[in-house]
C-alpha atoms as a PDB file:
ATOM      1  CA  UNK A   1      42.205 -39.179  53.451  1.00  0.00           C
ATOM      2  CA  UNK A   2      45.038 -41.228  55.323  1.00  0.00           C
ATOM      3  CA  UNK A   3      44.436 -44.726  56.328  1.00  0.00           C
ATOM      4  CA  UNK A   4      44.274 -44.678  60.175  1.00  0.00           C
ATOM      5  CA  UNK A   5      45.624 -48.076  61.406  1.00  0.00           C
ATOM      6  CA  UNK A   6      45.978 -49.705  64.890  1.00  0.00           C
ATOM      7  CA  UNK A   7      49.253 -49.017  66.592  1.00  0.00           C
ATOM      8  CA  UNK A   8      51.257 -50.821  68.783  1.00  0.00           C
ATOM      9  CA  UNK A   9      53.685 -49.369  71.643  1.00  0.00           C
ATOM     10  CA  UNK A  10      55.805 -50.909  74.139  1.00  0.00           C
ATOM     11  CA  UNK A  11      55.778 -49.026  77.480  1.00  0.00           C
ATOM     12  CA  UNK A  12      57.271 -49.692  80.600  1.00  0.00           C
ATOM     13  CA  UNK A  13      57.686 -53.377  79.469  1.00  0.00           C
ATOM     14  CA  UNK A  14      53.858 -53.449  78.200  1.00  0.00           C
ATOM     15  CA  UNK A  15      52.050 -53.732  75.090  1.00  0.00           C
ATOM     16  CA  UNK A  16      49.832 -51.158  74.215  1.00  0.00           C
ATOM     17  CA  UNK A  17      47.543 -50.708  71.822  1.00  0.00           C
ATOM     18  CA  UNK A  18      46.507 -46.978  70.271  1.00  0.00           C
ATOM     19  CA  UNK A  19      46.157 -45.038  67.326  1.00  0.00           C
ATOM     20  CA  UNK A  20      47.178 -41.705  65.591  1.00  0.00           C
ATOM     21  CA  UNK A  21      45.223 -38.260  67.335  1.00  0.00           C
ATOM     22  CA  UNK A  22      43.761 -36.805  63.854  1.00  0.00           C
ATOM     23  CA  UNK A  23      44.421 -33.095  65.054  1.00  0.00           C
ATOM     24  CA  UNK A  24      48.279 -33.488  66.685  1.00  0.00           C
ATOM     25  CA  UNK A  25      48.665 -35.999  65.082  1.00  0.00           C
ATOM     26  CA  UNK A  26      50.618 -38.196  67.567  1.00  0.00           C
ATOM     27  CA  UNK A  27      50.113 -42.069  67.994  1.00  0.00           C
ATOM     28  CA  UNK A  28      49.120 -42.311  71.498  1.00  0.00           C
ATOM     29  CA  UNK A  29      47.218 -45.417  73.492  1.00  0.00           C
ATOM     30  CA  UNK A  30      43.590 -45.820  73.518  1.00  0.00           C
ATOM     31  CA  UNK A  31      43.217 -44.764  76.708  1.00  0.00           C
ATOM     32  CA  UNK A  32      44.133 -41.312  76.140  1.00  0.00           C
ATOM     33  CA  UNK A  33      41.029 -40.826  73.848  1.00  0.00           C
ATOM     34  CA  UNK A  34      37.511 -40.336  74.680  1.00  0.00           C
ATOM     35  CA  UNK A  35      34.973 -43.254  74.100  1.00  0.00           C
ATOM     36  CA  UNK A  36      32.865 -43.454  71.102  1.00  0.00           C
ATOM     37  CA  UNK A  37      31.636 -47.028  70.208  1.00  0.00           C
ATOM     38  CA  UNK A  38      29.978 -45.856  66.423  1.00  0.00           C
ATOM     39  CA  UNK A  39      33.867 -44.654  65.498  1.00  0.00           C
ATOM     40  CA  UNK A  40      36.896 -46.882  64.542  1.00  0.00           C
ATOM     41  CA  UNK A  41      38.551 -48.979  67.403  1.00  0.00           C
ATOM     42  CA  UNK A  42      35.472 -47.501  69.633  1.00  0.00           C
ATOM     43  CA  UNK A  43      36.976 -44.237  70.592  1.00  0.00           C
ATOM     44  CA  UNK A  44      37.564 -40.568  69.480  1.00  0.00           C
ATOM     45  CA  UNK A  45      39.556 -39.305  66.354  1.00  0.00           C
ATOM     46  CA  UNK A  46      41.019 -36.511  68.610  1.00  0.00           C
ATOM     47  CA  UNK A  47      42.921 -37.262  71.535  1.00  0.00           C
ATOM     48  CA  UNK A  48      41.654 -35.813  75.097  1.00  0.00           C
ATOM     49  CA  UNK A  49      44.450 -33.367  75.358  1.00  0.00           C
ATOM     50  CA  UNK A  50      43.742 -31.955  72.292  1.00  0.00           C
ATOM     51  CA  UNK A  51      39.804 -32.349  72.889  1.00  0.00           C
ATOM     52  CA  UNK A  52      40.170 -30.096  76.302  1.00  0.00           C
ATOM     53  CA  UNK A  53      39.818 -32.453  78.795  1.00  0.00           C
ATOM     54  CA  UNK A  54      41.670 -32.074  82.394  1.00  0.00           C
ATOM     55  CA  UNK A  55      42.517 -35.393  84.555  1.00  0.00           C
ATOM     56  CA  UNK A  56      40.867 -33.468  87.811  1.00  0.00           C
ATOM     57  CA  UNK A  57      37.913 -33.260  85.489  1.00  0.00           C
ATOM     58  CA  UNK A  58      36.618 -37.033  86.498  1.00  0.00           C
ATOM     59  CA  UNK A  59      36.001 -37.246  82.381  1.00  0.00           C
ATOM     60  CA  UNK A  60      39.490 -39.181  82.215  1.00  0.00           C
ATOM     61  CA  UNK A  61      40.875 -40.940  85.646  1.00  0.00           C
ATOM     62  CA  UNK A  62      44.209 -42.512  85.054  1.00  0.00           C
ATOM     63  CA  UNK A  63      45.418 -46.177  86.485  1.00  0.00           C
ATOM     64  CA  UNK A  64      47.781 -46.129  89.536  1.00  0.00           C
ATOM     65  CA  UNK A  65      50.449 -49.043  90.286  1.00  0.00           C
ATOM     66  CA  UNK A  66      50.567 -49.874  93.649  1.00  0.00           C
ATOM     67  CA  UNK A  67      52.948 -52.289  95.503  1.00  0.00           C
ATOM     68  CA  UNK A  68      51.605 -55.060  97.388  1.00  0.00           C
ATOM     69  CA  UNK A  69      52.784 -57.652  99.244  1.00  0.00           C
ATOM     70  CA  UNK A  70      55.923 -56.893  97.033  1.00  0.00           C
ATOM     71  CA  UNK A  71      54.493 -57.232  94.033  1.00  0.00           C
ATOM     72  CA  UNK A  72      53.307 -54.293  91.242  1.00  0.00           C
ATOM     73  CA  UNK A  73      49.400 -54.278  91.134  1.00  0.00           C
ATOM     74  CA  UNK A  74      47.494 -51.723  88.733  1.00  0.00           C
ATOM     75  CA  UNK A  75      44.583 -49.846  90.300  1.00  0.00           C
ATOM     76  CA  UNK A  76      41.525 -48.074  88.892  1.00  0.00           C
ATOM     77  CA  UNK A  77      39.284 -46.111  90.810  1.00  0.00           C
ATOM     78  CA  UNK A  78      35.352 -47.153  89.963  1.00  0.00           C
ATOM     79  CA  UNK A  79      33.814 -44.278  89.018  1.00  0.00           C
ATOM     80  CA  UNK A  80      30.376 -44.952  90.858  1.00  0.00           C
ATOM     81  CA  UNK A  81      31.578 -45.672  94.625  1.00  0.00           C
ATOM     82  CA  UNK A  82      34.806 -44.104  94.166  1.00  0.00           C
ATOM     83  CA  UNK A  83      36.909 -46.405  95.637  1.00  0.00           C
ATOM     84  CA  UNK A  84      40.524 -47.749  94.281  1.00  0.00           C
ATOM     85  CA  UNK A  85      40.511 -51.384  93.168  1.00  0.00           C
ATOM     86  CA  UNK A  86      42.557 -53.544  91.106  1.00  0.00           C
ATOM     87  CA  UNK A  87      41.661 -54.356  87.533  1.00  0.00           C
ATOM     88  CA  UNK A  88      39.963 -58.188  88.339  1.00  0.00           C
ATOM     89  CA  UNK A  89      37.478 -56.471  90.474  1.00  0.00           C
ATOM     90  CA  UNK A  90      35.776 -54.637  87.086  1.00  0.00           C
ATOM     91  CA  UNK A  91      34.007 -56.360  84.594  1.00  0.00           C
ATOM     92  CA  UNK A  92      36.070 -56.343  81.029  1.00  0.00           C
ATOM     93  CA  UNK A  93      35.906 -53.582  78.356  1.00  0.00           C
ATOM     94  CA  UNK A  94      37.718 -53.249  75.481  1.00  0.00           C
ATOM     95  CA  UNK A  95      37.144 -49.585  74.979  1.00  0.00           C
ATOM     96  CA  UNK A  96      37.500 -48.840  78.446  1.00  0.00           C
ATOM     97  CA  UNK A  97      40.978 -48.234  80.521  1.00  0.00           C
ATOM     98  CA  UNK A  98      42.938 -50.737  81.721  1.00  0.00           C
ATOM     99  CA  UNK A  99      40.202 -52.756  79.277  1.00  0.00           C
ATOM    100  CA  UNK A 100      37.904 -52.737  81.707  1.00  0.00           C
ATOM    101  CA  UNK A 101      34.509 -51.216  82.792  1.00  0.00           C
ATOM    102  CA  UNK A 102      34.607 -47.911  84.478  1.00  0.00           C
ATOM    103  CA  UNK A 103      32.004 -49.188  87.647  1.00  0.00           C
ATOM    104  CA  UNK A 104      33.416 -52.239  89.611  1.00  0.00           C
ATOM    105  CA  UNK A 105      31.674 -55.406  89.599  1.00  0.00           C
ATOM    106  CA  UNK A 106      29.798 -54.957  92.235  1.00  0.00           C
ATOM    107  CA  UNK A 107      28.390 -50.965  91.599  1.00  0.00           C
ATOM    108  CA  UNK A 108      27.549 -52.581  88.097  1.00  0.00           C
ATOM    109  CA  UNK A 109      25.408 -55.442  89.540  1.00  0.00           C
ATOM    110  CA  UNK A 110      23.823 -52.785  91.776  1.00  0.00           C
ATOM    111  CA  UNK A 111      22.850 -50.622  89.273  1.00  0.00           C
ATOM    112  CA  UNK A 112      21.419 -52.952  87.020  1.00  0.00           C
ATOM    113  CA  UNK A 113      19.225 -54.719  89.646  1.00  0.00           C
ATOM    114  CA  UNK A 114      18.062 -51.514  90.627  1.00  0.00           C
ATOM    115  CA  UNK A 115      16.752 -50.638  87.281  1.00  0.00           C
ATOM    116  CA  UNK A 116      15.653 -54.012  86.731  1.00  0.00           C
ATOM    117  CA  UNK A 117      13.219 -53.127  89.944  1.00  0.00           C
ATOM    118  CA  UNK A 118      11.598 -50.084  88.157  1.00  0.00           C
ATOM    119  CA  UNK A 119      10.878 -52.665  85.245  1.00  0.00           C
ATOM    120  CA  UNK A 120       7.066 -53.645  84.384  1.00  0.00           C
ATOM    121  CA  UNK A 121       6.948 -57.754  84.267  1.00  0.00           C
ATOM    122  CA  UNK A 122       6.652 -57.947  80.417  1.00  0.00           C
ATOM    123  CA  UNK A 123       9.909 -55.901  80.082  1.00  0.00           C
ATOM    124  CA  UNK A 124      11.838 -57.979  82.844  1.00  0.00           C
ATOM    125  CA  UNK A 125      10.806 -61.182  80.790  1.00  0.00           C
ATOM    126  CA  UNK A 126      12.787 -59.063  77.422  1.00  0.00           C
ATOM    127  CA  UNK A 127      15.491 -57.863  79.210  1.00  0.00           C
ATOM    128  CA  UNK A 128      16.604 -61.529  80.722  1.00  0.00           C
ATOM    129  CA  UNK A 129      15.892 -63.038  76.885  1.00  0.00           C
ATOM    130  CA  UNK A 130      18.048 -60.865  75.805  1.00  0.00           C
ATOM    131  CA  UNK A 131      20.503 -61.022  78.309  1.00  0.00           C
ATOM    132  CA  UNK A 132      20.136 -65.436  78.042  1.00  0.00           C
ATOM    133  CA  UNK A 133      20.881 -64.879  74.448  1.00  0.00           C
ATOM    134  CA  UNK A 134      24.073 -62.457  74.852  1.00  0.00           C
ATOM    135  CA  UNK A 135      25.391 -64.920  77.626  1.00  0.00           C
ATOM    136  CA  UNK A 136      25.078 -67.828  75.328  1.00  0.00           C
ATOM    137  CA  UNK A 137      27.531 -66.541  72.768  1.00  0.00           C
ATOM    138  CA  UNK A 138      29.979 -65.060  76.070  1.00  0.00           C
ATOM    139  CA  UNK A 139      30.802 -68.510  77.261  1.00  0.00           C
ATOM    140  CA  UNK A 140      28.393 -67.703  80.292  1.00  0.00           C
ATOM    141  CA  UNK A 141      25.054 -70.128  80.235  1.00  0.00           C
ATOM    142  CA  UNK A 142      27.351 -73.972  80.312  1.00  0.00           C
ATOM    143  CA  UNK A 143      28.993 -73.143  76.803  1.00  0.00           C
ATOM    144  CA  UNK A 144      32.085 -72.488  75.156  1.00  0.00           C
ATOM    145  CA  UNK A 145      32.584 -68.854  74.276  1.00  0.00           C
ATOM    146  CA  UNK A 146      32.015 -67.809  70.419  1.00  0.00           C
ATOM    147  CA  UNK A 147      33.216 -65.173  67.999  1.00  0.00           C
ATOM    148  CA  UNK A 148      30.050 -64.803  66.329  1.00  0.00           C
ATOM    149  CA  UNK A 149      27.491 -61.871  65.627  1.00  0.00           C
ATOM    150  CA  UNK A 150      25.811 -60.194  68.724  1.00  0.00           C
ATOM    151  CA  UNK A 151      23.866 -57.975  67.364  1.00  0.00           C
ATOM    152  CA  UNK A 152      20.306 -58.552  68.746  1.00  0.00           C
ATOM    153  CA  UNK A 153      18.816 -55.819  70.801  1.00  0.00           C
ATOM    154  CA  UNK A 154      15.043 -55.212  72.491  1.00  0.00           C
ATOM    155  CA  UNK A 155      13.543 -53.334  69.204  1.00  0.00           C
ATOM    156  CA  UNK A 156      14.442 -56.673  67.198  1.00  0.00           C
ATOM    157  CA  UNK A 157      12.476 -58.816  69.858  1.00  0.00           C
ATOM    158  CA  UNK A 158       9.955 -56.180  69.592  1.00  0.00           C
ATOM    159  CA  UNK A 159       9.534 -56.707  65.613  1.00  0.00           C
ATOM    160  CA  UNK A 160       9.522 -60.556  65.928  1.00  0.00           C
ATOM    161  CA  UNK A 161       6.990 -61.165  68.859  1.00  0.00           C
ATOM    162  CA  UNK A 162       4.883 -58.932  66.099  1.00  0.00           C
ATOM    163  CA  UNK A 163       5.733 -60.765  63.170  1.00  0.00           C
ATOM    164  CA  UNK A 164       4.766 -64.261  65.031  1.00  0.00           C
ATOM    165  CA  UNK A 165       2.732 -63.749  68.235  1.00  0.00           C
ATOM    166  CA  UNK A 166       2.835 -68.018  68.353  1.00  0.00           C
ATOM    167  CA  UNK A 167       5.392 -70.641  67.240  1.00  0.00           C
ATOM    168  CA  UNK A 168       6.738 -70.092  63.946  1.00  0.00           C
ATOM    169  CA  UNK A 169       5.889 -73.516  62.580  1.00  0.00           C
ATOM    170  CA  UNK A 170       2.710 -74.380  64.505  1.00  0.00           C
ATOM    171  CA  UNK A 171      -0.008 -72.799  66.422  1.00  0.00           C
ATOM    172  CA  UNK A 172       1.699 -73.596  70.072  1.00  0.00           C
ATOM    173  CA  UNK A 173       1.541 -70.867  72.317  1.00  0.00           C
ATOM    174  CA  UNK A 174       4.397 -69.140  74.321  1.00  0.00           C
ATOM    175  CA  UNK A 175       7.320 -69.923  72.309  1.00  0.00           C
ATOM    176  CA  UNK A 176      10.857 -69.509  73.473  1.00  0.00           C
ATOM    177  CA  UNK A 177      14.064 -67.615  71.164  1.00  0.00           C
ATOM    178  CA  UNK A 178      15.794 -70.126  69.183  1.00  0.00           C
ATOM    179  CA  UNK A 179      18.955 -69.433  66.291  1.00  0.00           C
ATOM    180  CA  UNK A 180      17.554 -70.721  63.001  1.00  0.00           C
ATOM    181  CA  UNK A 181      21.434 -71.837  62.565  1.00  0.00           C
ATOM    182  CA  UNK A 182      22.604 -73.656  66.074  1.00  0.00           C
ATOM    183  CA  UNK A 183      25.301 -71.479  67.268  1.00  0.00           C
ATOM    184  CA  UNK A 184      27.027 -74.683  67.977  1.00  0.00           C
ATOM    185  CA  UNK A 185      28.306 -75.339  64.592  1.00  0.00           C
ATOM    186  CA  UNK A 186      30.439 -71.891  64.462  1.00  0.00           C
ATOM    187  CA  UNK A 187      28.130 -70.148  62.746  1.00  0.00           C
ATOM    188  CA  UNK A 188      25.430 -67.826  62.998  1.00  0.00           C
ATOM    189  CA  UNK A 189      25.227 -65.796  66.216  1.00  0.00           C
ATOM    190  CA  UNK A 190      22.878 -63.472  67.533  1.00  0.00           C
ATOM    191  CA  UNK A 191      21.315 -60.787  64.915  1.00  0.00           C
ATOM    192  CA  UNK A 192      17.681 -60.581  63.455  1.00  0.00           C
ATOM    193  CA  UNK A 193      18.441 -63.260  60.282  1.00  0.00           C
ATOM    194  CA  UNK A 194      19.142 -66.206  62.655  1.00  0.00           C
ATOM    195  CA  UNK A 195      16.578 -66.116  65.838  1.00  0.00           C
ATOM    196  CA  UNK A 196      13.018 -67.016  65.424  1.00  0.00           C
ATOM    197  CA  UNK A 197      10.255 -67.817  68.186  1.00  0.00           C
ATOM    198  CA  UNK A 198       9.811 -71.549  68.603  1.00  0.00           C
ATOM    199  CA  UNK A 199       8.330 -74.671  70.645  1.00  0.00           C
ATOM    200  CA  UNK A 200      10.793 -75.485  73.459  1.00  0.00           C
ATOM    201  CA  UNK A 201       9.674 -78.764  73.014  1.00  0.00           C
ATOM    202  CA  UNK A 202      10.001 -78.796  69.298  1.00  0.00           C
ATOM    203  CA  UNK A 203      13.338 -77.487  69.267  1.00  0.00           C
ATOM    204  CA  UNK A 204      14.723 -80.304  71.898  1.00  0.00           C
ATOM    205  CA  UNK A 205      13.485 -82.575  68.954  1.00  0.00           C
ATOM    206  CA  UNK A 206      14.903 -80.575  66.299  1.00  0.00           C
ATOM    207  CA  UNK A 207      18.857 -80.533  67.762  1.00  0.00           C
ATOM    208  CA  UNK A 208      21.388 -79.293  66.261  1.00  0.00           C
ATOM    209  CA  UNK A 209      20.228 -80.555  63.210  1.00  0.00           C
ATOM    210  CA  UNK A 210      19.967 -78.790  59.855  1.00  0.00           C
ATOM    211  CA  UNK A 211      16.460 -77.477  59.895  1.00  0.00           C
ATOM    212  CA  UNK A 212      15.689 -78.242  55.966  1.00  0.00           C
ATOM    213  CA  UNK A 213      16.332 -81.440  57.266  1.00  0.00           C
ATOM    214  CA  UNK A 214      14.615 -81.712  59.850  1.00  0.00           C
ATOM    215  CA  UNK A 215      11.467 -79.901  57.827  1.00  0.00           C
ATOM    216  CA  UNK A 216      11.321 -82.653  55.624  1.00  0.00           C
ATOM    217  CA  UNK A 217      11.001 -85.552  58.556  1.00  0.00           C
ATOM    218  CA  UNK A 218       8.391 -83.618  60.177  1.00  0.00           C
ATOM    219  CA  UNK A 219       6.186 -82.326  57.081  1.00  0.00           C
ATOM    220  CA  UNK A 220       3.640 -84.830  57.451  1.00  0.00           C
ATOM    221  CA  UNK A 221       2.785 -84.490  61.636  1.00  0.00           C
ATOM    222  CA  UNK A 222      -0.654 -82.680  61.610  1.00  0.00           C
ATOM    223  CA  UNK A 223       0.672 -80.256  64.403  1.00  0.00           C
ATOM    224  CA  UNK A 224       3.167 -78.711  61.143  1.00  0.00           C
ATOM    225  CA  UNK A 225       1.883 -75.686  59.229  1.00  0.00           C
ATOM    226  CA  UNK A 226       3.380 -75.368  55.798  1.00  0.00           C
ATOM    227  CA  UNK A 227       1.848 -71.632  55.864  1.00  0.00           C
ATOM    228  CA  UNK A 228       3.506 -70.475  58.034  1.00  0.00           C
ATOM    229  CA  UNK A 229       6.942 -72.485  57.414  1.00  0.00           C
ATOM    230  CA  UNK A 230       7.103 -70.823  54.440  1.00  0.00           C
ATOM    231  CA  UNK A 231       6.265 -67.332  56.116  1.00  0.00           C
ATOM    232  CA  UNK A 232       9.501 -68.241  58.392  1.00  0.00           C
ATOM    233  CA  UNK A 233      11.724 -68.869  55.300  1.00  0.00           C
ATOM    234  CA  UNK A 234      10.376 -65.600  53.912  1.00  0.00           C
ATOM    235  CA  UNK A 235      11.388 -63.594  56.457  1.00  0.00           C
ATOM    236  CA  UNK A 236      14.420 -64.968  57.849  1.00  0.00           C
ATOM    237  CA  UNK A 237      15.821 -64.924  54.030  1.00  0.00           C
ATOM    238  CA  UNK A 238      14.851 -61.113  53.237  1.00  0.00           C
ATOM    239  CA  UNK A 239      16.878 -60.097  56.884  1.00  0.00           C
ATOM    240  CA  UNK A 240      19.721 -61.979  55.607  1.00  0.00           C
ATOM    241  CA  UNK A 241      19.386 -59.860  51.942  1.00  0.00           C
ATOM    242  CA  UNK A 242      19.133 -63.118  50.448  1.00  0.00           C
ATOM    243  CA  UNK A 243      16.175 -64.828  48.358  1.00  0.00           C
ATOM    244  CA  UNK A 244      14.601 -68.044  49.326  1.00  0.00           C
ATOM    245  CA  UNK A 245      16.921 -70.502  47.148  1.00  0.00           C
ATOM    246  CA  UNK A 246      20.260 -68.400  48.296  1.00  0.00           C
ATOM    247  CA  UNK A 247      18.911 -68.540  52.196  1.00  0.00           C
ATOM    248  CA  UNK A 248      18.572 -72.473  51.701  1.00  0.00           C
ATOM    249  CA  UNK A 249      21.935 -72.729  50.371  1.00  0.00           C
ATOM    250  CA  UNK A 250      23.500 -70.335  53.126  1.00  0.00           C
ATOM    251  CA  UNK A 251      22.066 -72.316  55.427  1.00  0.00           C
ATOM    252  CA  UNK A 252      23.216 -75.787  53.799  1.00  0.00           C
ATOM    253  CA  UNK A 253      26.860 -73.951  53.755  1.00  0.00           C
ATOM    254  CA  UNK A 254      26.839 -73.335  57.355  1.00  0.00           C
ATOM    255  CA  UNK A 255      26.287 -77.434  57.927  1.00  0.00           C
ATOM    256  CA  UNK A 256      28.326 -78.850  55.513  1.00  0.00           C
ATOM    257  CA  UNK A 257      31.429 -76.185  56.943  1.00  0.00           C
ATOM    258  CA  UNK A 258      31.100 -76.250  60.498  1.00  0.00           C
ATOM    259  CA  UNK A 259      33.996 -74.238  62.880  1.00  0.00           C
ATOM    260  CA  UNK A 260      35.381 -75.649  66.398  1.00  0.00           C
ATOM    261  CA  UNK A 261      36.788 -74.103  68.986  1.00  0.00           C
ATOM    262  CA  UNK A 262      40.449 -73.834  67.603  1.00  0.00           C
ATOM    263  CA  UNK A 263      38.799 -71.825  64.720  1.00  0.00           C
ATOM    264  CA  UNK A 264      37.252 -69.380  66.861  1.00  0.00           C
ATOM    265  CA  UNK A 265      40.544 -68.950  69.520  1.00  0.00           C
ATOM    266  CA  UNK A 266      42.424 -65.993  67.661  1.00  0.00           C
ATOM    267  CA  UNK A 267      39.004 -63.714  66.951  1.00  0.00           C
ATOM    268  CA  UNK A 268      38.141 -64.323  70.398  1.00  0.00           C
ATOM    269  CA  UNK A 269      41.179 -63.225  71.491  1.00  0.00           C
ATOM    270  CA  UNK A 270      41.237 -59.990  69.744  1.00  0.00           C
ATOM    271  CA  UNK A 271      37.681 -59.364  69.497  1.00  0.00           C
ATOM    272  CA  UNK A 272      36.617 -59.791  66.097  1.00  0.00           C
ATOM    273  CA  UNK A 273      33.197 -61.097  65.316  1.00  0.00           C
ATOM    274  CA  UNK A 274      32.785 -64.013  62.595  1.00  0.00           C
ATOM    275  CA  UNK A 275      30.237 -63.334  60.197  1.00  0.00           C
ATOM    276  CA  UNK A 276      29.291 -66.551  58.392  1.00  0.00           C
ATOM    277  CA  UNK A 277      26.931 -64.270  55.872  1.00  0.00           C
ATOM    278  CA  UNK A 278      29.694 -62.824  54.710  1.00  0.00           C
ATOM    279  CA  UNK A 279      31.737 -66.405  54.526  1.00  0.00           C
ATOM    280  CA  UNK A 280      29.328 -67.921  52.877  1.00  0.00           C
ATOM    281  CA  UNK A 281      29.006 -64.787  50.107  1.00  0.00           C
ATOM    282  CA  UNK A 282      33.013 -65.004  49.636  1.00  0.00           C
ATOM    283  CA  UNK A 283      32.791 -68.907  49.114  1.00  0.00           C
ATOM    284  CA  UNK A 284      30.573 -68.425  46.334  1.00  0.00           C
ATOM    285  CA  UNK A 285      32.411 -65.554  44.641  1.00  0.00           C
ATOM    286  CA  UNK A 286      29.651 -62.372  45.719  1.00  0.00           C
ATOM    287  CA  UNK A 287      32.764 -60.745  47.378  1.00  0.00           C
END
């Protein structure tokens, strides 16, 4: 089977981006294929010609240009309230036309209030942790935006308010989400091998420092469990696929390389993800 690559056209004076339809076989623009976020470059192999689809069918609405006040403005029509509006009134999309969400800003903000509404408490409180945790990495919560992993959903919160009910370290109750690796050194990110329930207080104290470190300066307070330290380790290494001495080193790694925000400019820009797992495993030779 043929490679299928990303393709780049120029039309009227823009740069698209697009691929090759795998039944006409045509390079066309993305946004003349359906959406599927599981399949390469998050949309369809076949284009939506060749899939059936009709414009006046609402499954694919086109962008208008408009002039106003003399100059050429591109307009989408939100598909909840139906009304035109230009392209900085929608949130952004990469998949989506124009690259950005099909529901304005403000139908979006609607919508997800209202569901937030038919919400029980408990699930309100794991919704907004995960949304605090997706906003971090986004640039949104005070911080710089990072190209790393974001890749943890509700069913992984699920597993680890199971897997420790209390902090991971002591016997503290109501424990916040922390990374295991501070997102602020460039690496890590969001996914089930890097967040762990901890003290809020504790992990002011803690810093951005590297927590083998900081293990051995607290090892002796009488509020630190070794038991369940060691439980932490355990299962932070075997969701990273890696065994307890390789988990310690990964971690060392991520310290001893950190990135800035020069390093992470050009993923963030296209839209690539950083996955310092897979860094470390190529520094050592796995890959």
């Amino acid at each position: 089977m043929a490679r299928v690559e990303k393709k780049q056209f120029i039309i009227d004076s823009k740069v698209l981006f697009g691929r090759r339809c795998a039944k006409c076989l045509v390079n066309k623009p993305f946004e003349e294929f359906g959406v599927n976020r599981n399949a390469k470059f998050g949309v369809t192999a076949h284009c939506l010609d060749c899939k059936g689809y009709k414009k006046r069918s609402g499954r694919y609405i086109p962008l208008e240009t408009k002039i106003i006040n003399g100059q050429e403005v591109t307009i989408k029509t939100c598909r909840r309230c139906k009304q035109p509006k230009t392209l900085d009134q929608f949130n952004k999309r990469k998949d989506g036309a124009g690259e950005v969400h099909a529901e304005c800003k403000e139908c979006l903000t609607r919508r997800v209030i209202d569901n937030l509404k038919k919400l029980p408490t408990e699930q309100k409180r794991e919704y907004n942790t995960i949304h605090r945790l997706r906003e971090t990495l986004k640039g949104k919560r005070k911080t710089t935006p990072k190209d790393l992993t974001n890749q943890f959903e509700l069913k992984h919160l699920k597993v680890i308010k199971k897997k420790f009910p209390t902090c991971a370290i002591t016997n503290l109750p109501n424990p916040e989400l922390e990374h295991f690796i501070p997102v602020g050194i460039g690496h890590g990110g969001n996914y089930p091998g890097n967040i762990y329930r901890f003290n809020r207080d504790l992990n002011l104290d803690k810093g951005a420092k590297n927590p083998f470190v900081w293990k051995k300066e607290i090892e002796n307070e009488s509020w630190f469990r070794e038991d369940k330290w060691n439980k932490l380790i355990d299962y932070l290494a075997k969701e990273n696929g890696l065994t307890l001495n390789e988990f310690e080193s990964f971690v060392n790694w991520c310290f001893d390389n950190p990135r800035n925000e020069d390093d992470m400019k050009d993923n963030i820009a296209n839209g690539i993800e950083y996955n310092s797992l897979n860094e470390w495993k190529k520094s050592m030779g796995r890959e």
